[in-house]
C-alpha atoms as a PDB file:
ATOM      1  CA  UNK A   1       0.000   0.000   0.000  1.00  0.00           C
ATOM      2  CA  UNK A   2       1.101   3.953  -0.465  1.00  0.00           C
ATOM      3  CA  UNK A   3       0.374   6.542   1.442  1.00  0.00           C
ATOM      4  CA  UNK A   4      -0.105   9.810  -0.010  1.00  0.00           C
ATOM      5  CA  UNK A   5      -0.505  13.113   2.418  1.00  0.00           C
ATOM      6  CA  UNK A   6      -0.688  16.670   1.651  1.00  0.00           C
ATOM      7  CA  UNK A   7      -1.263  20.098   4.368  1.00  0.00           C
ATOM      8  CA  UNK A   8       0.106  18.897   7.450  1.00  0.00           C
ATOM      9  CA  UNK A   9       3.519  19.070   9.302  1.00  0.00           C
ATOM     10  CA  UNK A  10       4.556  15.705  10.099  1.00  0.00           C
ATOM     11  CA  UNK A  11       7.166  13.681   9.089  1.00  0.00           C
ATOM     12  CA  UNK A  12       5.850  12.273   5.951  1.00  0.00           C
ATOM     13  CA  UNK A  13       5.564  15.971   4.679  1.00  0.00           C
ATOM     14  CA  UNK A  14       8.799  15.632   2.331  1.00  0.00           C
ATOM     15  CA  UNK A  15       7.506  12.339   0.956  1.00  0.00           C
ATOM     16  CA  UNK A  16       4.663  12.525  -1.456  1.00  0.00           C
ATOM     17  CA  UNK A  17       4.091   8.299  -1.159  1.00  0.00           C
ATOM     18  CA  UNK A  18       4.544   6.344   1.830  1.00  0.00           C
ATOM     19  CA  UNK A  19       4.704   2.835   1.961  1.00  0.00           C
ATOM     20  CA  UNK A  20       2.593   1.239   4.372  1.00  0.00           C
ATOM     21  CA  UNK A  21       2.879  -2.801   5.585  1.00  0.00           C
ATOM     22  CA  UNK A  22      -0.321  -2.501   8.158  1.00  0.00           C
ATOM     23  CA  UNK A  23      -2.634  -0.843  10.251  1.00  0.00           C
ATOM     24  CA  UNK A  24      -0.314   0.077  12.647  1.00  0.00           C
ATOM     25  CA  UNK A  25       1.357   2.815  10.962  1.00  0.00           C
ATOM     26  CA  UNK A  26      -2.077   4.846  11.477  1.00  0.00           C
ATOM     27  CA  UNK A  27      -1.660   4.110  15.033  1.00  0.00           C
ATOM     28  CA  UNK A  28       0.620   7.292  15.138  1.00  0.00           C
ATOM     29  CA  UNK A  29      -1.731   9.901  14.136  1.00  0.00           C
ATOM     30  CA  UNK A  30      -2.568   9.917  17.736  1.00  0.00           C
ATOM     31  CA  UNK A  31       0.568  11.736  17.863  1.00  0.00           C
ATOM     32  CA  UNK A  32       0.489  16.220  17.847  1.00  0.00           C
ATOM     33  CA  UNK A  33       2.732  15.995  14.842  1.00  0.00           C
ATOM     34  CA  UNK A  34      -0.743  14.746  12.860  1.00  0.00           C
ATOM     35  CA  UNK A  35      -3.124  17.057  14.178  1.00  0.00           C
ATOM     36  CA  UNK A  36      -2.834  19.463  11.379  1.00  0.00           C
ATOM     37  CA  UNK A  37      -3.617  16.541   8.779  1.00  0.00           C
ATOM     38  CA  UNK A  38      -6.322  17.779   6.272  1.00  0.00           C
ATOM     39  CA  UNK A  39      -5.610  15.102   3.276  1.00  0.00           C
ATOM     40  CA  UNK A  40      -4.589  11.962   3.258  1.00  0.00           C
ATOM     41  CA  UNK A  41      -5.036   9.478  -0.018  1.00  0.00           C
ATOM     42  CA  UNK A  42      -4.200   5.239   0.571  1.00  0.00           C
ATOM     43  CA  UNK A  43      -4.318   3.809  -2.212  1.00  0.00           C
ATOM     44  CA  UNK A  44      -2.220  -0.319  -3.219  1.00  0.00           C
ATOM     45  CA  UNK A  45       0.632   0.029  -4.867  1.00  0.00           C
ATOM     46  CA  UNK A  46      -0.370  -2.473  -7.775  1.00  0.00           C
ATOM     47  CA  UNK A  47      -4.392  -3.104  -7.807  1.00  0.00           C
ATOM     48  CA  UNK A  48      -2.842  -6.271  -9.494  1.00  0.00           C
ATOM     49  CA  UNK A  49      -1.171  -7.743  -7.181  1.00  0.00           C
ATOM     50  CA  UNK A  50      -2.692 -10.043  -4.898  1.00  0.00           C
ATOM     51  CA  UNK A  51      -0.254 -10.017  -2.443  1.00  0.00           C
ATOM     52  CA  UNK A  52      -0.724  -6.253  -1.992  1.00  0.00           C
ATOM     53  CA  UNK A  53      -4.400  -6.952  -1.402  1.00  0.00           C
ATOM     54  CA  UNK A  54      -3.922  -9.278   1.001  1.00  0.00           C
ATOM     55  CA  UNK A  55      -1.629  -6.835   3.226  1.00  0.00           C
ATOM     56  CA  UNK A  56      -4.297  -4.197   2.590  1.00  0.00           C
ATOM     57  CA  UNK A  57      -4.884  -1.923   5.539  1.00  0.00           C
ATOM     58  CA  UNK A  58      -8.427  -2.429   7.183  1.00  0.00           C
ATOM     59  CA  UNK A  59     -11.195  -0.396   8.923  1.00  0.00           C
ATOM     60  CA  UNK A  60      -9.042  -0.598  11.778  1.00  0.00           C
ATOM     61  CA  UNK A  61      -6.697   2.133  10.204  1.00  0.00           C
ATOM     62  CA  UNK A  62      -9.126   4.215   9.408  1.00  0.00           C
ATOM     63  CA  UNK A  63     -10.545   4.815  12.423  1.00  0.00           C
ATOM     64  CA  UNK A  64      -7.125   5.284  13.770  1.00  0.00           C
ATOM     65  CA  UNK A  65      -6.902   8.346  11.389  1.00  0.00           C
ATOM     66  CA  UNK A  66     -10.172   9.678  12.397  1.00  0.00           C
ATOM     67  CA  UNK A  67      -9.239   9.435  16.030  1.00  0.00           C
ATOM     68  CA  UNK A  68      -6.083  11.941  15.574  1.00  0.00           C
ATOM     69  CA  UNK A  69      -6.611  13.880  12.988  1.00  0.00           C
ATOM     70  CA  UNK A  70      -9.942  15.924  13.354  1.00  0.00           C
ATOM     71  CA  UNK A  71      -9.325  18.367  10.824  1.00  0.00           C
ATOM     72  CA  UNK A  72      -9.156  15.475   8.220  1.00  0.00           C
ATOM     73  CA  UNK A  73     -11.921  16.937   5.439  1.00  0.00           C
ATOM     74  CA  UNK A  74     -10.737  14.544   2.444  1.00  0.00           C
ATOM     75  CA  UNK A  75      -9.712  11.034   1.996  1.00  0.00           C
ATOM     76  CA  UNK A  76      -8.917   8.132  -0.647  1.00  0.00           C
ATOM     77  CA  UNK A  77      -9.083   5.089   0.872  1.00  0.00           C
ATOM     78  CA  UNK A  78      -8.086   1.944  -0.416  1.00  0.00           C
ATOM     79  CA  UNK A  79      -8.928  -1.065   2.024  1.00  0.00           C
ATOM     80  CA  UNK A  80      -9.319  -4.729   1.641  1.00  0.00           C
ATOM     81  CA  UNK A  81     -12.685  -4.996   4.603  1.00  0.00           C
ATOM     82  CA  UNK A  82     -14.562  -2.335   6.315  1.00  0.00           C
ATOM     83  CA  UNK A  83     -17.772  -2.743   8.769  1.00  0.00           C
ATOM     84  CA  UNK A  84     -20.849  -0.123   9.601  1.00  0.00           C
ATOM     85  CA  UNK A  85     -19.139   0.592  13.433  1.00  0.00           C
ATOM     86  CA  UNK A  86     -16.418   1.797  11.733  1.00  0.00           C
ATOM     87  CA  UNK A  87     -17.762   4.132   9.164  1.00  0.00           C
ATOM     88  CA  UNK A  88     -19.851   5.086  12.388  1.00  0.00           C
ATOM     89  CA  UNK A  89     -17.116   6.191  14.197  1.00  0.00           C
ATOM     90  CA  UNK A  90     -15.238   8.222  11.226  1.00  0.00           C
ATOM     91  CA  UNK A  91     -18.859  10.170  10.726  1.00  0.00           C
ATOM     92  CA  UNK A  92     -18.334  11.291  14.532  1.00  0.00           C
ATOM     93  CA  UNK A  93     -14.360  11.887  14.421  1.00  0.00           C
ATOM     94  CA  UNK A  94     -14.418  13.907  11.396  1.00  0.00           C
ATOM     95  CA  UNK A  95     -17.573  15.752  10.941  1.00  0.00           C
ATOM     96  CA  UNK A  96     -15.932  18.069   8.471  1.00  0.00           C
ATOM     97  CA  UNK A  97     -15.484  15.641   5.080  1.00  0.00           C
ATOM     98  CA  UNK A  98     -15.947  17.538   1.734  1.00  0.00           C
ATOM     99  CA  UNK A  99     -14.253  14.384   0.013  1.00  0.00           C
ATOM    100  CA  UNK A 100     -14.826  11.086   1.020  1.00  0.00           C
ATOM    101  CA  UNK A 101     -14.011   7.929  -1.123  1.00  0.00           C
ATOM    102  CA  UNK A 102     -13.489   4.696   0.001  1.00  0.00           C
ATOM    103  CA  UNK A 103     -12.482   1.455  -1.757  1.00  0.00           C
ATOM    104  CA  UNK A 104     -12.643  -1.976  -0.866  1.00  0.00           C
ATOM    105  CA  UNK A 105     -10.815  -4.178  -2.907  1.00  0.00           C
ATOM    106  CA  UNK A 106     -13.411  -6.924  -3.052  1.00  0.00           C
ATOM    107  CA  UNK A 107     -16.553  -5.670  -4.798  1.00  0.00           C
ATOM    108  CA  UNK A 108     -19.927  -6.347  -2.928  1.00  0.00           C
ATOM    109  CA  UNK A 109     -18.237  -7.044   0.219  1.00  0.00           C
ATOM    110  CA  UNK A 110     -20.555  -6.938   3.589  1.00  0.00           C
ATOM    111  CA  UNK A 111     -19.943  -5.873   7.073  1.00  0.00           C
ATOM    112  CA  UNK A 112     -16.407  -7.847   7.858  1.00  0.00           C
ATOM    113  CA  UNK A 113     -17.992  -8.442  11.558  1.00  0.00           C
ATOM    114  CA  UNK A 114     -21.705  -8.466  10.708  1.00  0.00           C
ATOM    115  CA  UNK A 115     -21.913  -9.583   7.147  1.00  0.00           C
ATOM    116  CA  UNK A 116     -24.596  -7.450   6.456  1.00  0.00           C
ATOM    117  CA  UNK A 117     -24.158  -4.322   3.708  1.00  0.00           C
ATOM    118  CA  UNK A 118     -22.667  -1.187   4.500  1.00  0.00           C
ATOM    119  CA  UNK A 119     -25.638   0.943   4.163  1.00  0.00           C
ATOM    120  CA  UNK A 120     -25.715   2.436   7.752  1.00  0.00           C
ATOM    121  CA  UNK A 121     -22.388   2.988   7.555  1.00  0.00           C
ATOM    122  CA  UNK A 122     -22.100   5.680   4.697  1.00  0.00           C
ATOM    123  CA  UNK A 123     -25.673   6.886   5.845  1.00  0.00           C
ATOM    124  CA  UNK A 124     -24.080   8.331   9.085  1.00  0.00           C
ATOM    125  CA  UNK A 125     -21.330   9.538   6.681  1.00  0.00           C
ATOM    126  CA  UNK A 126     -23.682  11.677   4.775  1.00  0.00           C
ATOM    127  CA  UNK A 127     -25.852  13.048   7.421  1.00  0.00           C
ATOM    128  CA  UNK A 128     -22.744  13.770   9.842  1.00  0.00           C
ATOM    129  CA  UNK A 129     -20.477  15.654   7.026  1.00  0.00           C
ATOM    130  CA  UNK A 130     -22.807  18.382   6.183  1.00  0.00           C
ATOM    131  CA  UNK A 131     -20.007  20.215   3.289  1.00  0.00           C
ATOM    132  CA  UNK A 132     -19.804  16.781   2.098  1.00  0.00           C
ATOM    133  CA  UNK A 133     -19.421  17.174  -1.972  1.00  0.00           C
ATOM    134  CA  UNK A 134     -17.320  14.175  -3.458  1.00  0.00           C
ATOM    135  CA  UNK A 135     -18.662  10.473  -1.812  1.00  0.00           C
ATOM    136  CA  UNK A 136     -17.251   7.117  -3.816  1.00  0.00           C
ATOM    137  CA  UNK A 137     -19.441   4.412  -2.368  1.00  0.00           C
ATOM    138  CA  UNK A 138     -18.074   0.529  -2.237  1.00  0.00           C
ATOM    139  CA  UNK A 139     -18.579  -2.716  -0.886  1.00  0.00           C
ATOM    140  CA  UNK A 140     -22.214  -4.602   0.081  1.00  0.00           C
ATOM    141  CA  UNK A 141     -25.412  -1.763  -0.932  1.00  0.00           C
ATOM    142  CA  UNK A 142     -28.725  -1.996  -1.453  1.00  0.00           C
ATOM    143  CA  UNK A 143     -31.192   0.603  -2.358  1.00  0.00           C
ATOM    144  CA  UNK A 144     -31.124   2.050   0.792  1.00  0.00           C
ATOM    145  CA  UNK A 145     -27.706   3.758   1.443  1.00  0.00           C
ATOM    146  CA  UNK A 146     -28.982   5.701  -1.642  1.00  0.00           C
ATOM    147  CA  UNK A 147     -32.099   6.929   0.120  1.00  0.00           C
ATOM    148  CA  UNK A 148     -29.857   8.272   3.132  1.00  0.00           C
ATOM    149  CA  UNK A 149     -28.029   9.815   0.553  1.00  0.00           C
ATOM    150  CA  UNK A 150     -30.721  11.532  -1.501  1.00  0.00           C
ATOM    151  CA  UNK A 151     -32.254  12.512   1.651  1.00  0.00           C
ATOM    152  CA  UNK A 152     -28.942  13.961   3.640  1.00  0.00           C
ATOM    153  CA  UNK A 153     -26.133  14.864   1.041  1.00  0.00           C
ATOM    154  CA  UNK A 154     -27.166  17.848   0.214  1.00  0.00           C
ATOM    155  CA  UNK A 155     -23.925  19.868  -0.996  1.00  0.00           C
ATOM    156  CA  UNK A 156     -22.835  16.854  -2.681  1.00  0.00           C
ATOM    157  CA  UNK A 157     -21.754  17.447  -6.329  1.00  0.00           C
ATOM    158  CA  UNK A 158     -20.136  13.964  -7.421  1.00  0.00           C
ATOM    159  CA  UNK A 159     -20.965  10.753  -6.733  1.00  0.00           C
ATOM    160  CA  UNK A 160     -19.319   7.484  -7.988  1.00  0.00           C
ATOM    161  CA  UNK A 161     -20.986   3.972  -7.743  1.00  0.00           C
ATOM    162  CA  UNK A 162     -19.799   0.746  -8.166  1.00  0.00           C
ATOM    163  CA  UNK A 163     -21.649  -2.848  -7.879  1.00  0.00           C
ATOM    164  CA  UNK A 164     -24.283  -1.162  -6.010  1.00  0.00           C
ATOM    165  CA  UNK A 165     -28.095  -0.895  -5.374  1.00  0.00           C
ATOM    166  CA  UNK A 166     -30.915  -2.909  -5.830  1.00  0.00           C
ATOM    167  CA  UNK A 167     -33.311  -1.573  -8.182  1.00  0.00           C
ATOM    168  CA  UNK A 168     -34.038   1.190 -10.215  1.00  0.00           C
ATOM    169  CA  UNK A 169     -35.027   3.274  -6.939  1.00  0.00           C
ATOM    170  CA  UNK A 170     -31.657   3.993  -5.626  1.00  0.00           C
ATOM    171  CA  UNK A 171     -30.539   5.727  -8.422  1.00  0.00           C
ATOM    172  CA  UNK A 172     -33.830   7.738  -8.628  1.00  0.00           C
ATOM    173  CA  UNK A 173     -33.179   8.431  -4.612  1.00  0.00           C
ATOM    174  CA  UNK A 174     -30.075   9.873  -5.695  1.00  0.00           C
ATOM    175  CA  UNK A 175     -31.112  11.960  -8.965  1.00  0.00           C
ATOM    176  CA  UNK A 176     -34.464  13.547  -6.878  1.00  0.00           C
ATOM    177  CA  UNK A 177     -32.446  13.960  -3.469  1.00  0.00           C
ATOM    178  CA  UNK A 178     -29.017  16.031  -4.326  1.00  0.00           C
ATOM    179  CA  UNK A 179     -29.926  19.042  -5.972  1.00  0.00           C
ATOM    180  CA  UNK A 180     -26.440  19.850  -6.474  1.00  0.00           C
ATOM    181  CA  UNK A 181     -25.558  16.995  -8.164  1.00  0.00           C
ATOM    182  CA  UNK A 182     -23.243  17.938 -10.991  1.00  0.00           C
ATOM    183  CA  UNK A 183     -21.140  14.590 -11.784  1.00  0.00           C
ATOM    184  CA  UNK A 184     -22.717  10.798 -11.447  1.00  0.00           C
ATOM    185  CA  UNK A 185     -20.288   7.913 -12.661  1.00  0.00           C
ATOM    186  CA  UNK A 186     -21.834   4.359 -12.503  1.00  0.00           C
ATOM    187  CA  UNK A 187     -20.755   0.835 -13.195  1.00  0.00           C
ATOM    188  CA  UNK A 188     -21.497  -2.517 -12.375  1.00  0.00           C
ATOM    189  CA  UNK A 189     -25.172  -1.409 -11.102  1.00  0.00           C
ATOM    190  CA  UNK A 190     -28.764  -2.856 -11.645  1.00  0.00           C
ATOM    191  CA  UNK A 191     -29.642   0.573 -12.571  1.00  0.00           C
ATOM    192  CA  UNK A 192     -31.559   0.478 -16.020  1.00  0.00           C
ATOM    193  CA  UNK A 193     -34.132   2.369 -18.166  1.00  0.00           C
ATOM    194  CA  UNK A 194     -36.575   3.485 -15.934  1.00  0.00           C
ATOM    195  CA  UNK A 195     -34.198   5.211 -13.763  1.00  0.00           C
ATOM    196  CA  UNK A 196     -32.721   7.086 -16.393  1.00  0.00           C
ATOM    197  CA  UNK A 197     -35.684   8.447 -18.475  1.00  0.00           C
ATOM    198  CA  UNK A 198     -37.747   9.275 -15.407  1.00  0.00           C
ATOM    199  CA  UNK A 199     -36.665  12.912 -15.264  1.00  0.00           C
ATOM    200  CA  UNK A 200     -34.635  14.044 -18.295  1.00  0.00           C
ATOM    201  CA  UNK A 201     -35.132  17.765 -16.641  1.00  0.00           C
ATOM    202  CA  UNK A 202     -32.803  16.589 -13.996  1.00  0.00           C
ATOM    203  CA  UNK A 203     -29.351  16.275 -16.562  1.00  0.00           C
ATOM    204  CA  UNK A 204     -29.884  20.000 -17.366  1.00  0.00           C
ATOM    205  CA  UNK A 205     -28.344  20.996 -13.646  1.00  0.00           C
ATOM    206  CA  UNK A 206     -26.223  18.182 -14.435  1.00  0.00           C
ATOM    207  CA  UNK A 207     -22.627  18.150 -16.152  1.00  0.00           C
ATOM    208  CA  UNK A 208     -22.429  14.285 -16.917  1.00  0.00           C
ATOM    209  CA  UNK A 209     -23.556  10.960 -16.189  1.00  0.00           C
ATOM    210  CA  UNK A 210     -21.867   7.578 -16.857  1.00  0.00           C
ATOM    211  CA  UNK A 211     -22.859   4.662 -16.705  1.00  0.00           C
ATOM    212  CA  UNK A 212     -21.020   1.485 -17.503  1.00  0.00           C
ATOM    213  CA  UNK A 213     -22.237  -2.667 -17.460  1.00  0.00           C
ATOM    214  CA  UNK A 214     -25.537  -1.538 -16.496  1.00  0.00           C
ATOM    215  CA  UNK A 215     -29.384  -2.520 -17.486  1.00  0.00           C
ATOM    216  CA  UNK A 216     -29.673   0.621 -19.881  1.00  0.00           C
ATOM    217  CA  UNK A 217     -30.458  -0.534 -23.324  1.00  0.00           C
ATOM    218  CA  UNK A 218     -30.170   0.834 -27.253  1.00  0.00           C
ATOM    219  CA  UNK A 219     -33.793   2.178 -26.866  1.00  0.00           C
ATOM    220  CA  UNK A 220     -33.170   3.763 -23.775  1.00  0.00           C
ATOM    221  CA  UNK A 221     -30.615   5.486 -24.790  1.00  0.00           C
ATOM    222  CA  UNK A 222     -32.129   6.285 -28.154  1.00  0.00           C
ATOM    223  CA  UNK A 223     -35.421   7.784 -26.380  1.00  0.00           C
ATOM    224  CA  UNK A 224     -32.883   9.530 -23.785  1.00  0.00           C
ATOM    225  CA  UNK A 225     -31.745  11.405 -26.907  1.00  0.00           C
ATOM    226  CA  UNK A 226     -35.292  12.525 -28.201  1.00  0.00           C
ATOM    227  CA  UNK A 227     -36.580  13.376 -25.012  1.00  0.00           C
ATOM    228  CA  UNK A 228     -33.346  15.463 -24.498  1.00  0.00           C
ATOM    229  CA  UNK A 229     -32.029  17.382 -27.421  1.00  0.00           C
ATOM    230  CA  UNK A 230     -30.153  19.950 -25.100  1.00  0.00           C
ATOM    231  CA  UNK A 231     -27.966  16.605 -24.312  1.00  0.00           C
ATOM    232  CA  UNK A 232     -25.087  14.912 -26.014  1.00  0.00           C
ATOM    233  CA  UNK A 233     -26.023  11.072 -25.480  1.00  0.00           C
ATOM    234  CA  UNK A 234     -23.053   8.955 -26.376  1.00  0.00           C
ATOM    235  CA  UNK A 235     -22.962   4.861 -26.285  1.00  0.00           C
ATOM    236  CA  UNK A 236     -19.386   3.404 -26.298  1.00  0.00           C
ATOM    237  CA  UNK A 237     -19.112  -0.495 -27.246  1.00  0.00           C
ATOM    238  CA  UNK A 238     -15.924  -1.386 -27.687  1.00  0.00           C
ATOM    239  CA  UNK A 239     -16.597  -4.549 -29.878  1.00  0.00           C
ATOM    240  CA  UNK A 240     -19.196  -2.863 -31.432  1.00  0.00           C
ATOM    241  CA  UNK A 241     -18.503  -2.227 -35.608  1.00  0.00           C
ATOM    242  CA  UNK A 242     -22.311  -2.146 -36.471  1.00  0.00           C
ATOM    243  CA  UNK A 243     -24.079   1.052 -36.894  1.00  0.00           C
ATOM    244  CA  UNK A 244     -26.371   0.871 -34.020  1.00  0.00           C
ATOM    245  CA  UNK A 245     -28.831   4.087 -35.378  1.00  0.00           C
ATOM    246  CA  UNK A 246     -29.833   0.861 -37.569  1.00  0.00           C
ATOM    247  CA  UNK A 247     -30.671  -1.432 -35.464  1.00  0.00           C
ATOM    248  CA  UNK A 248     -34.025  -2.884 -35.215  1.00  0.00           C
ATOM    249  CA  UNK A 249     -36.410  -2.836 -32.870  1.00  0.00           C
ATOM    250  CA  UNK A 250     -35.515  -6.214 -31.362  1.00  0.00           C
ATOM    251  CA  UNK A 251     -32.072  -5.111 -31.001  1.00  0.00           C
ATOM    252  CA  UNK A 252     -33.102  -1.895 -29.243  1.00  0.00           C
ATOM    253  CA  UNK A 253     -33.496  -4.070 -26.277  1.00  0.00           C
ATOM    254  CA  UNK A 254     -29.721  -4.954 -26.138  1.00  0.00           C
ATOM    255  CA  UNK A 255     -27.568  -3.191 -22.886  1.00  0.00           C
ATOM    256  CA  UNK A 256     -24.789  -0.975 -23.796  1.00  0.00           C
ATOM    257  CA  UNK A 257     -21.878  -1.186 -22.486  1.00  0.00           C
ATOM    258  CA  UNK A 258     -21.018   2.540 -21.639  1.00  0.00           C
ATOM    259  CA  UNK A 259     -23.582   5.163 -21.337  1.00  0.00           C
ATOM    260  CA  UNK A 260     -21.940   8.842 -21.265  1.00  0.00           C
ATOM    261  CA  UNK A 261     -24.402  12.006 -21.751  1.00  0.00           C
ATOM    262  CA  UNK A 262     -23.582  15.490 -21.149  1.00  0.00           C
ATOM    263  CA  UNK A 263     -24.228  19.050 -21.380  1.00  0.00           C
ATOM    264  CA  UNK A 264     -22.296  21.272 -24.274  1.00  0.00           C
ATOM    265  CA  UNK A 265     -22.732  24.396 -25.826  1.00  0.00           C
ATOM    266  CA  UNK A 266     -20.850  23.549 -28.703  1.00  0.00           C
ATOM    267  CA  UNK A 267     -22.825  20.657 -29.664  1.00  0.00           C
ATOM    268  CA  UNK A 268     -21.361  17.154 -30.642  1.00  0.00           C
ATOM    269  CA  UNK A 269     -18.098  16.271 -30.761  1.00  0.00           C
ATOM    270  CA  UNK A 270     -16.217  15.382 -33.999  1.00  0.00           C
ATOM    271  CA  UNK A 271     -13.400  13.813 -33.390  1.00  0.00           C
ATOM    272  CA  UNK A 272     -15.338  10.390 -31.713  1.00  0.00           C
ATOM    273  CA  UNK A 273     -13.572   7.054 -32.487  1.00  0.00           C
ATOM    274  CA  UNK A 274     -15.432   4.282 -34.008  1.00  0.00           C
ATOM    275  CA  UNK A 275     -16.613   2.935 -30.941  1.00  0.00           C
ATOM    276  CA  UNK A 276     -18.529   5.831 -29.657  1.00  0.00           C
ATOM    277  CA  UNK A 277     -22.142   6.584 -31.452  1.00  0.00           C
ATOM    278  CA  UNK A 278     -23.407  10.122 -30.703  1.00  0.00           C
ATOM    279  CA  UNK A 279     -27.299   9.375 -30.706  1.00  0.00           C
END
């Protein structure tokens, strides 16, 4: 793992990555020479390498930095468990989050004590951390981490899911809750049609939305792009050498592979590679 810190006056201040082994390195923060610590990034030093997963740090080290570093307000977090009592805990340490993104190596990973998902966790993130404004969401999910999130994040301005949610409701808990929500990236989510046609208004205080291997299909997309003219609607398929304006309507009901729509006052872009169709 590497440790990355920036505005604070302790000894890793001439060092812009850190190796770390364990949790216990965290362990220190306790110390006055951390106090100052606003940002602090952990991230594995090859995502690749399973032996660097394996010495991950844990929630454990997290909490440590929350416990000694109280004006902590932004983090990247790269961890190989986490549980709800810890997440808990950081919400009450450091109140004062504008960026919080965590990791965990293992997609769809529950409570490491509890097995259950990790919903009350970030929901005591997002109603503690009031400024909060960047949030990357991981591990176990279901619809209703993005209720608490629709219903308490409100400065937040980008969100990033991955293998996440339930049903077509979180993502509409999301979309009708943060009125500042300028930047949504998706993957890996059962988030499909009927979330994202249910309020085209919405993208016009928007900047972008991605969305990768989810349930949005050719039609959905295609309607997106009538419904929406103000919009640039782009579908990426890598494999894809097909025109897909002439698809049928069978083939409408095909998934994409990578949603991306936007707002431009230029119009569309004319330099797109053959993968990308601009709808």
């Amino acid at each position: 793992m590497l440790l990355s810190s920036m505005l604070w006056n302790g000894p890793l201040s001439n060092k812009e990555d850190t190796p770390l082994t364990d949790n216990e390195t965290f362990h220190s923060t306790g110390d006055m020479s951390y106090i100052s610590l606003q940002e602090l990034r952990v991230f594995p030093s090859d995502l690749h390498d399973e032996e660097d997963n394996d010495t991950a740090v844990t929630e454990i080290g997290l909490v440590a930095i929350s416990a000694g570093c109280p004006k902590l307000h932004s983090i990247l977090y790269f961890c190989k468990q986490m549980t709800n009592a810890a997440l808990i805990t950081v919400a009450k340490n450091c109140p004062n989050f504008i960026r919080f993104r965590l990791c965990i190596l293992e997609p769809n990973k529950p409570d490491h004590t509890t097995s259950q998902s990790l919903d009350e966790g970030f929901g005591a993130i997002v109603q503690a951390c009031k400024g909060l404004r960047r949030l990357s969401v991981s591990g176990l999910l279901t619809d209703k981490v993005f209720l608490y999130i629709g219903m308490y994040a409100e400065q937040l301005e980008m969100l990033s899911i991955a293998f996440a949610g339930d049903t077509d409701k979180g993502m509409l808990y999301v979309l009708n809750g943060c009125k500042k929500m300028r930047k949504l990236e998706i993957r890996d989510s059962p988030f499909g049609n009927a979330a994202l046609l249910a309020d085209v208004d919405k993208y016009r205080t928007m900047r972008s939305l991605w969305m990768s291997s989810c349930e949005v299909t050719l039609g959905g997309c295609k309607r997106l792009a009538r419904n929406a003219p103000w919009l640039n609607v782009e579908i990426i398929n890598e494999n894809e050498n097909n025109d897909l304006m002439e698809r049928n309507e069978e083939d409408e009901r095909e998934k994409v592979d990578r949603l991306y729509l936007y707002r431009t006052v230029v119009g569309a872009r004319k330099d797109a590679p053959p993968c990308v169709t601009i709808l």
